[in-house]
Protein backbone atom coordinates (compact mmCIF):
# COMPACT_ATOMS: atom_id res chain seq x y z
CA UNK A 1 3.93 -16.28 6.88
CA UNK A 2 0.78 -17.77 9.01
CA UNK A 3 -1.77 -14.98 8.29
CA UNK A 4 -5.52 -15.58 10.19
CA UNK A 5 -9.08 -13.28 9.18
CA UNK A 6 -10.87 -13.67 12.09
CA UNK A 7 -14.73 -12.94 10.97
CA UNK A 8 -18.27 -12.80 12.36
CA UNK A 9 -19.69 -14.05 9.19
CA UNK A 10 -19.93 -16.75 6.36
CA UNK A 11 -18.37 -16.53 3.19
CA UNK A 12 -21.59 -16.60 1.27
CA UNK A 13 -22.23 -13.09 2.86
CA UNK A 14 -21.24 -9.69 0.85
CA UNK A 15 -18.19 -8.83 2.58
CA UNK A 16 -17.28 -12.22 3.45
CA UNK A 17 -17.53 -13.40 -0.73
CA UNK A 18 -16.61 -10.33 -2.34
CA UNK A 19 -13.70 -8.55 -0.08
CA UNK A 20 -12.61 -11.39 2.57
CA UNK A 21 -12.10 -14.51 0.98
CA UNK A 22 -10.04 -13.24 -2.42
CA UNK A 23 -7.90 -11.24 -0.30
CA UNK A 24 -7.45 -14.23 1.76
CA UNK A 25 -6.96 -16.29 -1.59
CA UNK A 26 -4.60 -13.90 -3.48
CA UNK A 27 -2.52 -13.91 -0.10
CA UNK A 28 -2.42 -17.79 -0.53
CA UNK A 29 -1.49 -17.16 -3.79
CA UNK A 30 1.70 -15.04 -2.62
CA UNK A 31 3.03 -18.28 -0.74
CA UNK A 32 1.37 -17.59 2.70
CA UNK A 33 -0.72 -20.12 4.81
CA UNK A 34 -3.70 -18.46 5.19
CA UNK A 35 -6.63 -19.50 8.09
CA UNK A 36 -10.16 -18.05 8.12
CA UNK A 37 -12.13 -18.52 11.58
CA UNK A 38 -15.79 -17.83 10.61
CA UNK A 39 -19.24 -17.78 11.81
CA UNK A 40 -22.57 -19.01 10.13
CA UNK A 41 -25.55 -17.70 9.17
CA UNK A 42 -27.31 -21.29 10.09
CA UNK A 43 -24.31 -23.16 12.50
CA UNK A 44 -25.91 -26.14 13.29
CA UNK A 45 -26.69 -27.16 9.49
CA UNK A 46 -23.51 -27.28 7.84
CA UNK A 47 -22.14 -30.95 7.64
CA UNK A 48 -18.35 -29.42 7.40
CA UNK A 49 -16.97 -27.59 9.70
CA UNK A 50 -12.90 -27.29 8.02
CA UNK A 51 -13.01 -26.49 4.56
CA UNK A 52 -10.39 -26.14 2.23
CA UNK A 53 -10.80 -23.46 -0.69
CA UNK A 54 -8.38 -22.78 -2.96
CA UNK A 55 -6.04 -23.07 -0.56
CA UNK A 56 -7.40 -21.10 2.20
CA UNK A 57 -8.18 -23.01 4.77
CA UNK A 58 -11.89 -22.55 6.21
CA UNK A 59 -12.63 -22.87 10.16
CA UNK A 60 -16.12 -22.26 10.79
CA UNK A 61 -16.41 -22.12 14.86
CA UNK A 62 -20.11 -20.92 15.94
CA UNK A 63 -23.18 -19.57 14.89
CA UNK A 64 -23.53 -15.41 13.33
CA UNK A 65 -25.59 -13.24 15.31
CA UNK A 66 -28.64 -13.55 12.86
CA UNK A 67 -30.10 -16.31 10.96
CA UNK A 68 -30.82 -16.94 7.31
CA UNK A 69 -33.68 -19.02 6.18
CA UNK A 70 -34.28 -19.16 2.48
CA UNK A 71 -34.35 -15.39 1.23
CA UNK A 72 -34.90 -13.93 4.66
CA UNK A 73 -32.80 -13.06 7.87
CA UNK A 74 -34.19 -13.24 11.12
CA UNK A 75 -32.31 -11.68 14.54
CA UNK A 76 -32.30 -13.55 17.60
CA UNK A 77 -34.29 -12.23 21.29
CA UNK A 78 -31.65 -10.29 23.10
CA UNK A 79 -31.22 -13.31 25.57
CA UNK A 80 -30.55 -16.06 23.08
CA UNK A 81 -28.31 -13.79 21.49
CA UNK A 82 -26.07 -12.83 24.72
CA UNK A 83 -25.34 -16.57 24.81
CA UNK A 84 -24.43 -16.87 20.97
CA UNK A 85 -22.42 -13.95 21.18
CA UNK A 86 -20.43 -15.55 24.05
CA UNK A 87 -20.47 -19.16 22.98
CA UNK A 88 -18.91 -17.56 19.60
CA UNK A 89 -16.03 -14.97 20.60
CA UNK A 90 -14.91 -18.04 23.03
CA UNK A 91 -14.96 -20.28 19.91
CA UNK A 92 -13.35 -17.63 17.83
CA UNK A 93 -10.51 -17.01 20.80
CA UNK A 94 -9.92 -20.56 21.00
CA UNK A 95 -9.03 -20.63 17.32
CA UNK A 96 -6.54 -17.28 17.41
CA UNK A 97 -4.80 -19.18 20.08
CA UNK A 98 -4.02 -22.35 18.37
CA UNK A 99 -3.34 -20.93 14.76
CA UNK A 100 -0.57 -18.98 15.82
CA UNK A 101 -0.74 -16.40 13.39
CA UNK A 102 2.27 -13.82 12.50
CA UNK A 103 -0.47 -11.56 10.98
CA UNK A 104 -4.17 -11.61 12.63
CA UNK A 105 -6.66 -9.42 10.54
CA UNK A 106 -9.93 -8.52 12.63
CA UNK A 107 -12.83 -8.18 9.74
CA UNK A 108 -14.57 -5.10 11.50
CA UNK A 109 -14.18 -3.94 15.09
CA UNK A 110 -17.22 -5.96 16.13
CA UNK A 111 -17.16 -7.41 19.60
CA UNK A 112 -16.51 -11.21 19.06
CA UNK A 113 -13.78 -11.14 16.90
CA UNK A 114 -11.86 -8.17 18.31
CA UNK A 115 -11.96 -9.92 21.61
CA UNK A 116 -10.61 -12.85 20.20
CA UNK A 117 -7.93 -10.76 18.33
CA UNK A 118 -6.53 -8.92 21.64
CA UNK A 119 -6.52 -11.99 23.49
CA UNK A 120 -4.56 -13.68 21.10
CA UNK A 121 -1.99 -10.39 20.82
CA UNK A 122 -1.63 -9.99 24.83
CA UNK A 123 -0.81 -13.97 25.07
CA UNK A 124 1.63 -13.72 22.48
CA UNK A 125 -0.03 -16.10 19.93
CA UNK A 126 -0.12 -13.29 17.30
CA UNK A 127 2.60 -11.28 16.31
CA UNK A 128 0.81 -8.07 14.33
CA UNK A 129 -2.88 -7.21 15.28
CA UNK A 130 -4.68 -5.95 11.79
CA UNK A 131 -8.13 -4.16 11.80
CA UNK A 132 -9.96 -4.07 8.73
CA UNK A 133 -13.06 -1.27 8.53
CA UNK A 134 -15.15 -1.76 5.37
CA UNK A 135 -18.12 -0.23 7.10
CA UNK A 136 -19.57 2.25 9.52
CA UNK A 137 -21.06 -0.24 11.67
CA UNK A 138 -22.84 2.04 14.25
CA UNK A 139 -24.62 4.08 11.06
CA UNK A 140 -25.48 1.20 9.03
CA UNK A 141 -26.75 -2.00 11.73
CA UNK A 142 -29.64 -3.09 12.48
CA UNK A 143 -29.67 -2.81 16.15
CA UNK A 144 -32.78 -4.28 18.72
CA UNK A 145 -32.16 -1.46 21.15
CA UNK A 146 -29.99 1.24 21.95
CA UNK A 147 -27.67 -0.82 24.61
CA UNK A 148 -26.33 -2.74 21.15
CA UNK A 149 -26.06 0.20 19.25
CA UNK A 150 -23.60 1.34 22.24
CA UNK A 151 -22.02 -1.77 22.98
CA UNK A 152 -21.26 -1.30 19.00
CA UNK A 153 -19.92 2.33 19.44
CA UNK A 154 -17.68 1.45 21.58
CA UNK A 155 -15.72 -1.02 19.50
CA UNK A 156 -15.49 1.10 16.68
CA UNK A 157 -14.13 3.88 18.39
CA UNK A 158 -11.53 1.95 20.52
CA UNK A 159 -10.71 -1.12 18.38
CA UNK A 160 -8.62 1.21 16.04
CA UNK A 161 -6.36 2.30 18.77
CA UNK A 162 -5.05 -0.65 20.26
CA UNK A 163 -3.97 -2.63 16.38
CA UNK A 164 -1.24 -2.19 15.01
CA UNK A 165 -2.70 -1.25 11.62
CA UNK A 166 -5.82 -0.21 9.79
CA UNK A 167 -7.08 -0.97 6.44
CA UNK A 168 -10.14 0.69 4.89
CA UNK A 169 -12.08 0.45 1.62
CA UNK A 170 -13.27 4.41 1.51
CA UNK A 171 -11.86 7.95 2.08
CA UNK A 172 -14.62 8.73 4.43
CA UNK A 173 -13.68 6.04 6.83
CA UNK A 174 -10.24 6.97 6.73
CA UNK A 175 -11.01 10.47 7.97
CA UNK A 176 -14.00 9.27 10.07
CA UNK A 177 -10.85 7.27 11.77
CA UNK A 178 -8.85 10.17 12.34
CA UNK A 179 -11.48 12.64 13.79
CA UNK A 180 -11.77 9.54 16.46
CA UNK A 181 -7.70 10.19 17.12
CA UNK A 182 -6.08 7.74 14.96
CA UNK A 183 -2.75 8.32 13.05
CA UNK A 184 -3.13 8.63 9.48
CA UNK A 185 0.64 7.14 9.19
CA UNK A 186 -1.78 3.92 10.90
CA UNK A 187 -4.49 3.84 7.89
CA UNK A 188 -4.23 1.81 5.14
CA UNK A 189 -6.34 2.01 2.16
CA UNK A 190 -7.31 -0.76 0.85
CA UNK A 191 -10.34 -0.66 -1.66
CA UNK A 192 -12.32 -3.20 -2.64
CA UNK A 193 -12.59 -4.98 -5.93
CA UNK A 194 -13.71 -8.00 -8.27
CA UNK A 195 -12.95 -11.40 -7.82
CA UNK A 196 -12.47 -11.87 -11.56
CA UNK A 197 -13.00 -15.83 -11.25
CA UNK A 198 -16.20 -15.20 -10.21
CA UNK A 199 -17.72 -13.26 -13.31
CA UNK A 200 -16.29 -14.90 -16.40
CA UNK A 201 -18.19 -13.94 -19.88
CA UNK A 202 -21.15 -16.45 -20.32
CA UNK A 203 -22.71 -17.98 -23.40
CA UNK A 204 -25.25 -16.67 -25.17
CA UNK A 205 -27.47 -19.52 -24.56
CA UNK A 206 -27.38 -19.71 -20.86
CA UNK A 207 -28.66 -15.80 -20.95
CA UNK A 208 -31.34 -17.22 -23.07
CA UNK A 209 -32.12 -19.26 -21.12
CA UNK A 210 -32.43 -17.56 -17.95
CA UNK A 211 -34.26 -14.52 -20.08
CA UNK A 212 -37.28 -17.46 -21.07
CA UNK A 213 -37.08 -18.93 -17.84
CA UNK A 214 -37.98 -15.34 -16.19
CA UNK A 215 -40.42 -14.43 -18.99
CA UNK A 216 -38.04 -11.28 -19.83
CA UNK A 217 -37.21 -11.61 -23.37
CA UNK A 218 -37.43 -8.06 -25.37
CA UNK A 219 -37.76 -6.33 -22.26
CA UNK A 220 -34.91 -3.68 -20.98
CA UNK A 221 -34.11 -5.28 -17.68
CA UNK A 222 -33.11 -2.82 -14.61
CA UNK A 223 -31.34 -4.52 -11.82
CA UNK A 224 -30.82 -4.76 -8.24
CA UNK A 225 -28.23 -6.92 -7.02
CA UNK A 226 -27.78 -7.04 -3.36
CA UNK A 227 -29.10 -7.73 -0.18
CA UNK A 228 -33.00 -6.81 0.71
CA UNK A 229 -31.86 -5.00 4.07
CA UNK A 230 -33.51 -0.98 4.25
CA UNK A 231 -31.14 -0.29 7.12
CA UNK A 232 -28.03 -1.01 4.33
CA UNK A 233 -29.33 0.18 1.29
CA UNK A 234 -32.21 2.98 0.26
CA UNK A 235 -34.02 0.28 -1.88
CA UNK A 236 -37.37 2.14 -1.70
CA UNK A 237 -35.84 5.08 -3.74
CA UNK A 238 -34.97 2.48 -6.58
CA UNK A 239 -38.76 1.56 -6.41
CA UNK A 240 -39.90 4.28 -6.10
CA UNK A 241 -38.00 6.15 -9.47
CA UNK A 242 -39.26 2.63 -11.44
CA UNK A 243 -42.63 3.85 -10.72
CA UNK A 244 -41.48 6.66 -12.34
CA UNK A 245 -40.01 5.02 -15.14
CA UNK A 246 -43.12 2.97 -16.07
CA UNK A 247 -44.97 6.42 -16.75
CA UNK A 248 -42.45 6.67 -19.72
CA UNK A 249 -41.54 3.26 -20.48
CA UNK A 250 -43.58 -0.11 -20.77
CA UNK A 251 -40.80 -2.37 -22.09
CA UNK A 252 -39.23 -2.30 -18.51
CA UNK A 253 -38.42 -4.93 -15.45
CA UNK A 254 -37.20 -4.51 -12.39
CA UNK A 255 -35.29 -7.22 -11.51
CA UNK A 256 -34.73 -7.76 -7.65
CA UNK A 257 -32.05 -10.46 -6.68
CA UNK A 258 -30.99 -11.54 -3.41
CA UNK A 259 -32.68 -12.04 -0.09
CA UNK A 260 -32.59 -9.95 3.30
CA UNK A 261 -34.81 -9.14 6.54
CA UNK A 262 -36.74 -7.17 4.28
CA UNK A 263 -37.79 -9.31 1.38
CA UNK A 264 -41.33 -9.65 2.58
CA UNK A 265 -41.80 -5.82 2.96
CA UNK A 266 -40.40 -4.80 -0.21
CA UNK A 267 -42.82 -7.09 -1.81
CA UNK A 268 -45.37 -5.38 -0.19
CA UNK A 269 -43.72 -2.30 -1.26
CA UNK A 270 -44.00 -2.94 -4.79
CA UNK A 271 -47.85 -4.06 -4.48
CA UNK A 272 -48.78 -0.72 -2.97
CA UNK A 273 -46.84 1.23 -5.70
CA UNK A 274 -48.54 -0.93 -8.00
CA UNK A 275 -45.74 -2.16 -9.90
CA UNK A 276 -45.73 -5.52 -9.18
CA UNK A 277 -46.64 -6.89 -12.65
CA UNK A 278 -43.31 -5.52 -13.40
CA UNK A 279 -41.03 -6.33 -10.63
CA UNK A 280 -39.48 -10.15 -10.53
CA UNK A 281 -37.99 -10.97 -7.34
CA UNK A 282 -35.74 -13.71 -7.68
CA UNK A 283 -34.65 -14.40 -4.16
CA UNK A 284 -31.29 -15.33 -2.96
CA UNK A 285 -29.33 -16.79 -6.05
CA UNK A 286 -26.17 -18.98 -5.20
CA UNK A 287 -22.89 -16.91 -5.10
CA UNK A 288 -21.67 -18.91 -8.71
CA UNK A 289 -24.47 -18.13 -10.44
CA UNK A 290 -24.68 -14.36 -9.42
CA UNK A 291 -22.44 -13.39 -13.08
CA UNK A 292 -25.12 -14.87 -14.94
CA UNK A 293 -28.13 -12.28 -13.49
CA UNK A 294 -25.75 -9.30 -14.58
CA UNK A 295 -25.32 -9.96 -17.74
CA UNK A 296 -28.88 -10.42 -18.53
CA UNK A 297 -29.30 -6.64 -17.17
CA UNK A 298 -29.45 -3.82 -19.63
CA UNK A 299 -28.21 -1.69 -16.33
CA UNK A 300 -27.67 -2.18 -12.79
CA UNK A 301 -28.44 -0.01 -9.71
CA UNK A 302 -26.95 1.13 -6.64
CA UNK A 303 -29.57 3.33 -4.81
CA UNK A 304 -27.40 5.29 -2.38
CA UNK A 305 -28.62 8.26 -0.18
CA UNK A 306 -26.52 11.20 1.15
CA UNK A 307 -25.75 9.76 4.88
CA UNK A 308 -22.77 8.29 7.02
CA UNK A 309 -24.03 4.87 6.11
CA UNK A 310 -23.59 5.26 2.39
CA UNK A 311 -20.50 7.31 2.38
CA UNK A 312 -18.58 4.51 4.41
CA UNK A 313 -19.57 1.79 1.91
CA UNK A 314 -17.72 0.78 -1.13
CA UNK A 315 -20.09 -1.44 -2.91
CA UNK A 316 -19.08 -4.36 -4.21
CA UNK A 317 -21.92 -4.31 -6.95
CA UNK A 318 -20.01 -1.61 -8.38
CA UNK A 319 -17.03 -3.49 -9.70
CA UNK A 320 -19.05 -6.89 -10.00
CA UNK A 321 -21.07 -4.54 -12.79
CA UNK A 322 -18.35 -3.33 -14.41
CA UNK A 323 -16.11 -6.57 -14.74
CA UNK A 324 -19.60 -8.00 -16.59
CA UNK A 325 -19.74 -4.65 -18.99
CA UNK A 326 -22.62 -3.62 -17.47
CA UNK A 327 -23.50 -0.11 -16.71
CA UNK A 328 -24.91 0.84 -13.03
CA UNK A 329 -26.17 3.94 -11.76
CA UNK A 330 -25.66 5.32 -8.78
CA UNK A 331 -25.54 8.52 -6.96
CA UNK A 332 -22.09 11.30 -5.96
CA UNK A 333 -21.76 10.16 -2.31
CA UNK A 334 -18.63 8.96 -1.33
CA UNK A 335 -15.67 7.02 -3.29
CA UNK A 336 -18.16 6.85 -5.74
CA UNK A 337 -17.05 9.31 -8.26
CA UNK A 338 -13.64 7.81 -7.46
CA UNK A 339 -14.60 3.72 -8.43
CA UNK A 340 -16.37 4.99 -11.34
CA UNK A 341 -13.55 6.82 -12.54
CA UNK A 342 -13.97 8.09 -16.28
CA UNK A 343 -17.79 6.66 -16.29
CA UNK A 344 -18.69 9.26 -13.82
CA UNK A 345 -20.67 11.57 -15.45
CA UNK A 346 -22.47 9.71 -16.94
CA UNK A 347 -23.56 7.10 -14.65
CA UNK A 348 -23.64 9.47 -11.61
CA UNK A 349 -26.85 11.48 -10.05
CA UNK A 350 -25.76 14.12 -8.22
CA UNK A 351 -29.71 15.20 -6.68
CA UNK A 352 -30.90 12.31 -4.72
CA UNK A 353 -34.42 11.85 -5.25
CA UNK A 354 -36.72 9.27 -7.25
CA UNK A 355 -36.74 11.59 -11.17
CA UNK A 356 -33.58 11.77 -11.22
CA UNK A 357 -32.45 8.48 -10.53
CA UNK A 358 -35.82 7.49 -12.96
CA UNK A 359 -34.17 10.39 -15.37
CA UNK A 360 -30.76 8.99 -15.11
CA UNK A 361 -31.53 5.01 -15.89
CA UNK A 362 -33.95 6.17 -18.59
CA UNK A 363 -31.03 7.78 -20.27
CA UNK A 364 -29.08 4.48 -20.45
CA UNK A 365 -31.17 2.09 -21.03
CA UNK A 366 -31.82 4.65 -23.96
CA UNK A 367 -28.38 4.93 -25.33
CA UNK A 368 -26.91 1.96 -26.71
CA UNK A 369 -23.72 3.46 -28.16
CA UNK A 370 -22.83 4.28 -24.23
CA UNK A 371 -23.70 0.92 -23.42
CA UNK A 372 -21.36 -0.62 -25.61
CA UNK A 373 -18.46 2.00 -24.74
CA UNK A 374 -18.66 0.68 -21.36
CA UNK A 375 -18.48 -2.70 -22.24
CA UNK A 376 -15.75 -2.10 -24.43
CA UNK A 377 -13.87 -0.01 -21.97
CA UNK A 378 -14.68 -2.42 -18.84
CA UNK A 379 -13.31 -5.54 -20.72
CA UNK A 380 -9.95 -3.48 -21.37
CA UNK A 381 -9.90 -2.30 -17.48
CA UNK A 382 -10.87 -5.25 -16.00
CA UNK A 383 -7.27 -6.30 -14.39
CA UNK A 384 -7.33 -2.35 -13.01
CA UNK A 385 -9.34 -3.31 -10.00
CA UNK A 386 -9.01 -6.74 -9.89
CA UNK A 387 -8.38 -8.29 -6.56
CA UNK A 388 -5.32 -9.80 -7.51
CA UNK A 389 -4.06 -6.34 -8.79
CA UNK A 390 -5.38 -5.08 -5.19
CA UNK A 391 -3.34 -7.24 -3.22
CA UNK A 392 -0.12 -7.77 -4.95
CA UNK A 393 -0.06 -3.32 -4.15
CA UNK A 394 -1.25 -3.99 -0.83
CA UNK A 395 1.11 -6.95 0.12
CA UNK A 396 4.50 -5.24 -1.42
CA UNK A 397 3.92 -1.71 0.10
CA UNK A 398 2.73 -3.23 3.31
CA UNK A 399 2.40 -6.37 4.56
CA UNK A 400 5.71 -7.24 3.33
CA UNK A 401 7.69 -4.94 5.80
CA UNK A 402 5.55 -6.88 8.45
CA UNK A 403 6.23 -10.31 6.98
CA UNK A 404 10.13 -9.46 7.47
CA UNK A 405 10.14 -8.30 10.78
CA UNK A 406 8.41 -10.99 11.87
CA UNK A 407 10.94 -13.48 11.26
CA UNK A 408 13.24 -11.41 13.16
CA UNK A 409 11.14 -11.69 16.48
């Protein structure tokens, strides 16, 4: 079976690394050919255009809608952008229309890609039209102005309507989807999970290393593993609770790692809560080396408020914690409580605000016979909510039926 992801970013962003590509690579590993069309973060700088990753075979076809430099990610003037968008969802069309797919998966409703998607469906060139939701777009983007915001609305409300099946990574998108009028019978979910190839166990002497190299030896290390992007992710309440923290505790680092429009301010952030003799940001590390930065963490954070935006999201740093035996707090909001599983209570904050998270990673850091439980237990669970787990479910309840009437049309 010819299965295309058609998606409006690289694979060295989150959703793109961590959910994207290893579903795309277990597929491959099923016996499909497998095509991703992508965009990039910085187009006109790659060398290769057609890659070929363990199997999957890598198209990128135009430039994303913003831009990374180094550890930060600039957005384009509304004009310049108008023309990317276009140049890129006729690029992305282009490709739907020669692969040929049997199964097309749209990686969220946004514009470019669902265009490309419904073209390729009303010409015939793809058989099944998937729509994957991992997000709530409209409560979680960064949007210049309102007429974006809209524009973005839109999609989300009518993409799911006109595929011929959803997949999402949380309960609350699933029912967000159905108060818009979709089928449940339509919904698929589909949660995310670890790439296990990705976060072997290290040696000893590579944490060492990276521990000197940072200056961090005998110090409890609290990190944050993600992107630096306030509109995604309630960073300043992690910040703000290690403020707290240092009140109690001098033998503490906050370890920021990763890069995002709001690297600068966060810096700035962490100089007016004077903490910055305390606080290492590392800037973006390269996706291989990311397994290395958890494991020299005593415990990891995921600073989640109660709103739409954090109830859609499934966060990746979740099971990328867990697969390295690494504890991460995090608060009740969402599937939380549900990828947690039995480490619930006692990784979960139920109150969001700054003591109790500061209460909450105190107790941890604290407790090394709960640190060691979870390593033990994590190590012993690992396969559980593994990708390749994920998708072998996914493909034999679902995609399977589609795979064999497909070679009946």
């Amino acid at each position: 079976m010819k299965i295309l992801f058609l998606l409006t970013q690289d694979l060295e962003s989150p959703s793109g690394l961590g959910r994207y590509y290893p579903l795309a690579r277990e597929l491959v590993r099923l016996g499909h050919q497998v095509t991703i069309a992508a965009l990039h973060s910085n187009y006109p700088s790659i060398k290769n255009h057609r890659l070929e990753i363990e199997g999957v075979h890598v198209r990128y076809v135009g430039p994303m809608h913003v831009k990374k430099i180094g550890n930060v990610k600039r957005y384009y003037a509304t004009s310049k952008l108008i023309l990317l968008v276009t140049y890129a969802t006729f690029r992305l069309t282009l490709t739907a229309l020669y692969i040929k797919a049997d199964i097309t998966f749209i990686c969220k409703p946004h514009p470019m890609n669902s265009i490309a998607g419904f073209i390729a469906k009303l010409l015939k060139k793809t058989r099944i039209l998937f729509l994957d939701v991992d997000d709530y777009e409209s409560a979680s983007g960064n949007f210049a102005d309102k007429i974006q915001l809209n524009i973005m609305k839109i999609f989300e409300n009518k993409v799911p309507k006109y595929v011929d099946k959803i997949t999402t990574n949380t309960y609350f998108m699933k029912n967000k989807l159905i108060s818009w009028g979709i089928s449940p019978d339509k919904i698929v979910y589909l949660p995310n999970g670890v790439d296990l190839d990705r976060f072997p166990s290290p040696s000893s002497q590579s944490i060492t290393k990276i521990k000197k190299d940072l200056g961090i030896i005998n110090k409890k290390v609290i990190g944050y593993i993600g992107s630096m992007s306030l509109s995604n992710h309630s960073i300043e309440l992690l910040m703000e609770a290690f403020s707290e923290i240092l009140k109690q505790r001098l033998d503490v680092i906050l370890l920021m790692i990763g890069g995002g429009e709001d690297f600068e301010k966060l810096i700035e952030k962490a100089h007016m809560l004077k903490i910055e003799n305390n606080i290492i940001f590392t800037g973006k590390i390269p996706p291989e080396r990311v397994y290395l930065y958890y494991h020299i963490c005593n415990v990891t954070v995921d600073p989640a408020i109660d709103d739409d935006a954090c109830r859609a999201r499934s966060p990746l740093k979740l099971f990328e914690s867990l697969a390295c035996g690494v504890p991460i707090v995090t608060t009740n909001v969402g599937d939380r409580a549900i990828n947690l599983q039995s480490y619930k209570e006692k990784l979960l904050i139920s109150t969001v605000d700054k003591f109790s998270l500061a209460k909450k990673i105190i107790d941890i850091i604290g407790d090394n016979n709960l640190c060691q439980q979870i390593k033990k237990q994590t190590k012993s669970n690992r396969k559980e909510y593994s990708w390749e787990n994920i998708v072998k479910h996914f493909y034999y309840n679902y995609l399977y039926y589609y795979n064999s009437i497909s070679s009946k049309l």
